[in-house]
C-alpha atoms as a PDB file:
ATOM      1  CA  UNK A   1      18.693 -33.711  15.331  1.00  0.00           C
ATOM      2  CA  UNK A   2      19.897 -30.035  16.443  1.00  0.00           C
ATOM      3  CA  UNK A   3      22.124 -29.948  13.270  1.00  0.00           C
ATOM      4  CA  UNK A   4      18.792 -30.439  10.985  1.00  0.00           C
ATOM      5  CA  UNK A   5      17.068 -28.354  12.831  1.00  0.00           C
ATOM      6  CA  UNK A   6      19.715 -25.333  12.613  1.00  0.00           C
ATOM      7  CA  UNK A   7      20.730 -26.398   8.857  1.00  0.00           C
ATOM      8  CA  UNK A   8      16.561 -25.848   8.133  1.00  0.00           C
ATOM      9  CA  UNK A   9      16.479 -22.517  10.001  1.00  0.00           C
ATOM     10  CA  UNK A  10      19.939 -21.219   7.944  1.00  0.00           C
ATOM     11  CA  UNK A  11      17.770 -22.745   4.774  1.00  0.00           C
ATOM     12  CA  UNK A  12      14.525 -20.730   5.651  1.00  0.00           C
ATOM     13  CA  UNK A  13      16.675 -17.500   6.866  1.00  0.00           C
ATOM     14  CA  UNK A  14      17.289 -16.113   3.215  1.00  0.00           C
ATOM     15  CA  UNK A  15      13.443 -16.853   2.303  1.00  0.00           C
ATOM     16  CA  UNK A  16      12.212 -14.667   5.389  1.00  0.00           C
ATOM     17  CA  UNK A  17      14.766 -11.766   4.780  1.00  0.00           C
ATOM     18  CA  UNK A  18      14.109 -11.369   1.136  1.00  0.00           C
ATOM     19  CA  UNK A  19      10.252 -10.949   1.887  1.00  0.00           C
ATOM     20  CA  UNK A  20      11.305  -8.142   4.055  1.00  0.00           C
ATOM     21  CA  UNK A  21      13.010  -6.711   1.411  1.00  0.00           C
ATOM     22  CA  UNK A  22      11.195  -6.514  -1.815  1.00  0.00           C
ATOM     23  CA  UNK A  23       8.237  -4.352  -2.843  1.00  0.00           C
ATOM     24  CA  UNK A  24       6.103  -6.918  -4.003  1.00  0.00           C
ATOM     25  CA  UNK A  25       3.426  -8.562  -1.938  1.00  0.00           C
ATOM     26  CA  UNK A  26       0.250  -7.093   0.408  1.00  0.00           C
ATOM     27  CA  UNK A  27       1.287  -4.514   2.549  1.00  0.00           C
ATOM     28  CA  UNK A  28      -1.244  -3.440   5.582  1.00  0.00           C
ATOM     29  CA  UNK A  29      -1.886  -0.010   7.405  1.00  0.00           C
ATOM     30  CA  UNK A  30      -3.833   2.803   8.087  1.00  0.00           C
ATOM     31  CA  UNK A  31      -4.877   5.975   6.034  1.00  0.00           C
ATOM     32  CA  UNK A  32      -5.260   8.703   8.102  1.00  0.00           C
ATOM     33  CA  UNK A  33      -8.450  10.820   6.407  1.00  0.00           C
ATOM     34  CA  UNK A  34      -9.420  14.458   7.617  1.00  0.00           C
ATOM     35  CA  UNK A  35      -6.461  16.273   6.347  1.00  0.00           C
ATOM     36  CA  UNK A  36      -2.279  15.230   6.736  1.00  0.00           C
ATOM     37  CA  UNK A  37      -2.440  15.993  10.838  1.00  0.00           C
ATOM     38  CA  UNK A  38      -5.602  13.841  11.484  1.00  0.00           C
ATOM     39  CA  UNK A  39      -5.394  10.824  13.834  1.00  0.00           C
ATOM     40  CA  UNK A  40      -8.154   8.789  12.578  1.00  0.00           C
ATOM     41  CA  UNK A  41      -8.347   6.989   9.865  1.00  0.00           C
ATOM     42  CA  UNK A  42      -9.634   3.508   7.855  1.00  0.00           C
ATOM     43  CA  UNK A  43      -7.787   0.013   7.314  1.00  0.00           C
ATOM     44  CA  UNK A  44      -5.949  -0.217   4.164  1.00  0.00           C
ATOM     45  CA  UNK A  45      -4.270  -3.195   1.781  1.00  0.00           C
ATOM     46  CA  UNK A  46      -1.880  -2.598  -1.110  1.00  0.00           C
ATOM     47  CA  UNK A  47      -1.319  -5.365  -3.240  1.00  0.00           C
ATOM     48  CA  UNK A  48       1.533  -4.251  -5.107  1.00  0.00           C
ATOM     49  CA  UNK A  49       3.054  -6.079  -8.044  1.00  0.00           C
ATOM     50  CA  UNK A  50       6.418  -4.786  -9.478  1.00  0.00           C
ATOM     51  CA  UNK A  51       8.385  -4.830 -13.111  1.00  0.00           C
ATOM     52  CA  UNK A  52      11.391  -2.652 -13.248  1.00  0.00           C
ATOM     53  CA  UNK A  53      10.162   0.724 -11.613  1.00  0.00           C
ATOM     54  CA  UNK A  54       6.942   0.260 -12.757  1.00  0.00           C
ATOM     55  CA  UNK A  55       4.558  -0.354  -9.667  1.00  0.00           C
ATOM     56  CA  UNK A  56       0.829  -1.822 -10.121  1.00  0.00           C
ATOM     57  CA  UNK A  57      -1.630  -3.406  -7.921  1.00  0.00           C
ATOM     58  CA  UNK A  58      -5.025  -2.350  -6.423  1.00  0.00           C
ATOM     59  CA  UNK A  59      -5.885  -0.842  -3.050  1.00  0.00           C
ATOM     60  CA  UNK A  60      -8.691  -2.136  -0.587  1.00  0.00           C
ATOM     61  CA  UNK A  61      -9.805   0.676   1.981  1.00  0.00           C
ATOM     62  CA  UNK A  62     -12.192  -0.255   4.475  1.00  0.00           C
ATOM     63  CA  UNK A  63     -14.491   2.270   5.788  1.00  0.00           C
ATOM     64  CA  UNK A  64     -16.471   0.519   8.089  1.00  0.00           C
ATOM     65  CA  UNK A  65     -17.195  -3.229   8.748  1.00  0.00           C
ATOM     66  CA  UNK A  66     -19.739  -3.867   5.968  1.00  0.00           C
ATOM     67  CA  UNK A  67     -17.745  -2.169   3.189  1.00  0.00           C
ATOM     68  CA  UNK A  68     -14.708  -2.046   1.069  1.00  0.00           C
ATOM     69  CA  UNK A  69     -13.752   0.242  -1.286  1.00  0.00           C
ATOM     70  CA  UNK A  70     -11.513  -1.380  -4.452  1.00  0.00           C
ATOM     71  CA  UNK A  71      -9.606   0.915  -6.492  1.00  0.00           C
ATOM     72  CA  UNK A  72      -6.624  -0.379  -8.771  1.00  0.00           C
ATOM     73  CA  UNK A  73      -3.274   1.722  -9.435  1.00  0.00           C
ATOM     74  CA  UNK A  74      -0.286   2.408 -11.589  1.00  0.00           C
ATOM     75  CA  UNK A  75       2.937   4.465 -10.958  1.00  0.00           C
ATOM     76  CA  UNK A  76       6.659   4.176 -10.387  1.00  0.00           C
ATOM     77  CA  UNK A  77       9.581   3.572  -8.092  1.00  0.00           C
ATOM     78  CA  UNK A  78      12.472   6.038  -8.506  1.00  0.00           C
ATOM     79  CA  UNK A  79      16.123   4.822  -7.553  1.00  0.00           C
ATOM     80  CA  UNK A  80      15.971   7.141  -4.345  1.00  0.00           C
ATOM     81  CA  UNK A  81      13.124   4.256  -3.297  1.00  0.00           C
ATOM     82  CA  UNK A  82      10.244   6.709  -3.158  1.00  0.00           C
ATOM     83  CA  UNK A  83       7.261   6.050  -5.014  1.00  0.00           C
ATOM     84  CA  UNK A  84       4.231   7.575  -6.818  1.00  0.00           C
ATOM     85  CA  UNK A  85       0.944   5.877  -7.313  1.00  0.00           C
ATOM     86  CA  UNK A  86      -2.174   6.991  -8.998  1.00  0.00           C
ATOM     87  CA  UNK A  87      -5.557   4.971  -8.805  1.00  0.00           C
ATOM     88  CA  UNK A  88      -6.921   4.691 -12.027  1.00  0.00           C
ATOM     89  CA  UNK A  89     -10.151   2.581 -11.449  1.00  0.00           C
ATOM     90  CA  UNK A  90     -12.681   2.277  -9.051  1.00  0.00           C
ATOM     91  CA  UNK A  91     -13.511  -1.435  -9.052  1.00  0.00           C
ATOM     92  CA  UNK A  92     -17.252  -1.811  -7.546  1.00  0.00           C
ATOM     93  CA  UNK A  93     -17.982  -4.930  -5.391  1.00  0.00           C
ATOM     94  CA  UNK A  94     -21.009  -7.373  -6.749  1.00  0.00           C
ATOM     95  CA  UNK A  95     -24.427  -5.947  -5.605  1.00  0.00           C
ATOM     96  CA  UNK A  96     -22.983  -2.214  -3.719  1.00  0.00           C
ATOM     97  CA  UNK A  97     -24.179   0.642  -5.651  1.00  0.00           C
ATOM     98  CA  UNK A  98     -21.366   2.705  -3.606  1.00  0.00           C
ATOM     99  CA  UNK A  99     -18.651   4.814  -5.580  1.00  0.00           C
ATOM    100  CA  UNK A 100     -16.271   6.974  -3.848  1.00  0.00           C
ATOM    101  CA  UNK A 101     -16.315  10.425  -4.685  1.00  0.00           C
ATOM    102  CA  UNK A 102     -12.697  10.597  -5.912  1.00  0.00           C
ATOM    103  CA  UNK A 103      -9.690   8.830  -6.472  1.00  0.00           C
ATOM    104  CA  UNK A 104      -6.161   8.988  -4.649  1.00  0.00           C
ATOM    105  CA  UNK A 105      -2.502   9.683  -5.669  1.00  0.00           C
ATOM    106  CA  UNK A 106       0.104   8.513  -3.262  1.00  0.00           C
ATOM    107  CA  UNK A 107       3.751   9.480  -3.015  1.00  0.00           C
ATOM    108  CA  UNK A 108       5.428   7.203  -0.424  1.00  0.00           C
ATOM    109  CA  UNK A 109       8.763   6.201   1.203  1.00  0.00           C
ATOM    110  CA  UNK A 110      10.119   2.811   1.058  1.00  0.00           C
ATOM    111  CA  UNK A 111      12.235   1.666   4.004  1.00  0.00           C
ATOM    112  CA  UNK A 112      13.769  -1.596   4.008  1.00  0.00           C
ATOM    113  CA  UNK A 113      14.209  -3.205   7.064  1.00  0.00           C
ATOM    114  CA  UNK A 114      14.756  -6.967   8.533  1.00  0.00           C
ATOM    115  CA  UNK A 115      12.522  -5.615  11.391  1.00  0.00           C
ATOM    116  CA  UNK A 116      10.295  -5.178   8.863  1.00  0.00           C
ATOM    117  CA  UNK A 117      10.045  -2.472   5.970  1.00  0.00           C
ATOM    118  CA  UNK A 118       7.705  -0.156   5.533  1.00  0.00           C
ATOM    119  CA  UNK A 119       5.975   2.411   3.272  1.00  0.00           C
ATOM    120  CA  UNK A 120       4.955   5.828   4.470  1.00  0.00           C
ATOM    121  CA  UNK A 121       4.006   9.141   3.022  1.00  0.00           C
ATOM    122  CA  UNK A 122       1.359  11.630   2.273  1.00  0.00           C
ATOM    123  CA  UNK A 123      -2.045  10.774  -0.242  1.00  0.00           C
ATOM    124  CA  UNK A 124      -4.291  13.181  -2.148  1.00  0.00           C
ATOM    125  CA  UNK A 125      -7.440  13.477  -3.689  1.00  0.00           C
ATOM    126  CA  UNK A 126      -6.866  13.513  -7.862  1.00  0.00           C
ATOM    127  CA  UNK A 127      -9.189  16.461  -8.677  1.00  0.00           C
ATOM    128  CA  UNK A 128      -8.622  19.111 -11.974  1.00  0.00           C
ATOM    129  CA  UNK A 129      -8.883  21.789  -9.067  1.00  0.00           C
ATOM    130  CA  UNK A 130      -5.112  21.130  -7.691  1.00  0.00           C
ATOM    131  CA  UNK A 131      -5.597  24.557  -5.790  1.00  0.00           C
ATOM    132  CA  UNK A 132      -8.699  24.266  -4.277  1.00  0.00           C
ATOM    133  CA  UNK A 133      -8.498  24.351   0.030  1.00  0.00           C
ATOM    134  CA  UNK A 134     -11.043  21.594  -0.091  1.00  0.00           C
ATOM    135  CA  UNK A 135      -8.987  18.854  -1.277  1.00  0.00           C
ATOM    136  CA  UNK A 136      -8.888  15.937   0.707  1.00  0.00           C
ATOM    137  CA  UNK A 137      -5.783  14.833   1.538  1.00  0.00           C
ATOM    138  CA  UNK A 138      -3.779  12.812   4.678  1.00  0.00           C
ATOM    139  CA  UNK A 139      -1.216  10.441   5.585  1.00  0.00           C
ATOM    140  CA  UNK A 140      -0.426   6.809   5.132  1.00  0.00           C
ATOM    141  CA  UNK A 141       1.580   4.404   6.940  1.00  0.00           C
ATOM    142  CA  UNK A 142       2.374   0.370   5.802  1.00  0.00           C
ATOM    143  CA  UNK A 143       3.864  -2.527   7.141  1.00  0.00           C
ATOM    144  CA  UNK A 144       4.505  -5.702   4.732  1.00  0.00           C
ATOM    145  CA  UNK A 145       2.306  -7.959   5.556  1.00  0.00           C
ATOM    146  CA  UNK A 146       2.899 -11.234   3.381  1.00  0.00           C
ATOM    147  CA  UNK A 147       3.649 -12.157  -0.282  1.00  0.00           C
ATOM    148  CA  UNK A 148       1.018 -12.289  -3.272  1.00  0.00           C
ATOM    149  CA  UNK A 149       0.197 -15.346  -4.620  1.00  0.00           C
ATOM    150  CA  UNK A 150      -0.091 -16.281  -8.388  1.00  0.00           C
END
């Protein structure tokens, strides 16, 4: 009985660690809003998908309990494992009239881990006025949360 039950944990081992360590799958956090030394800050999911070093996926940020704002992305890992994501489309939930006033870029960090790997770095508001002091801007931190499913 012991040997079945260590033979299935060796057998599940390689599934577990390999989560850990891809890109792919819905990653959890927090982005920090009010400028890159703020401490407050909304939920956030990435749903990232991944072919070669291009990235894709869409981004849930939730402002308060009664909404979410859906945006989807594109952008690319570089061999150096950062990455840099633009949203591209703001994708409106059924029956909210609510638009955010801009969309994000991200340029992250991607540390693999079997502790669990994570994705940190800086985000910014994508506005034609890259110079302005008004920009919004902040900080983002991830944990890998689980796997997307098909």
């Amino acid at each position: 009985m012991f040997q079945k039950a260590l033979l299935l944990c060796l057998a599940l081992f390689p599934v577990v660690l390999w989560g850990q360590l891809t890109l792919e799958g819905v990653w959890e956090g927090t982005l920090m809003v009010g400028g890159i030394h703020s401490r407050s800050g909304y939920p956030i999911e990435m749903h990232i998908q991944r072919r070669g070093k291009t990235i894709t996926g869409r981004v849930i940020i939730y402002p308060n309990k009664h909404r979410k704002v859906e945006t989807s992305f594109q952008g690319r890992l570089y061999d150096d494992l950062s990455i840099y994501l633009d949203e591209t489309l703001f994708l409106p939930q059924s029956g909210d009239p609510y638009e955010p006033p801009f969309l994000r870029k991200y340029q992250l960090s991607w540390h693999r881990s079997l502790e669990g790997s994570s994705l940190n770095g800086f985000w910014q508001e994508i506005t034609p006025k890259v110079f302005e002091g008004k920009r919004e801007r902040g900080r983002i931190y991830l944990k890998k949360s689980g796997v997307i499913k098909p």
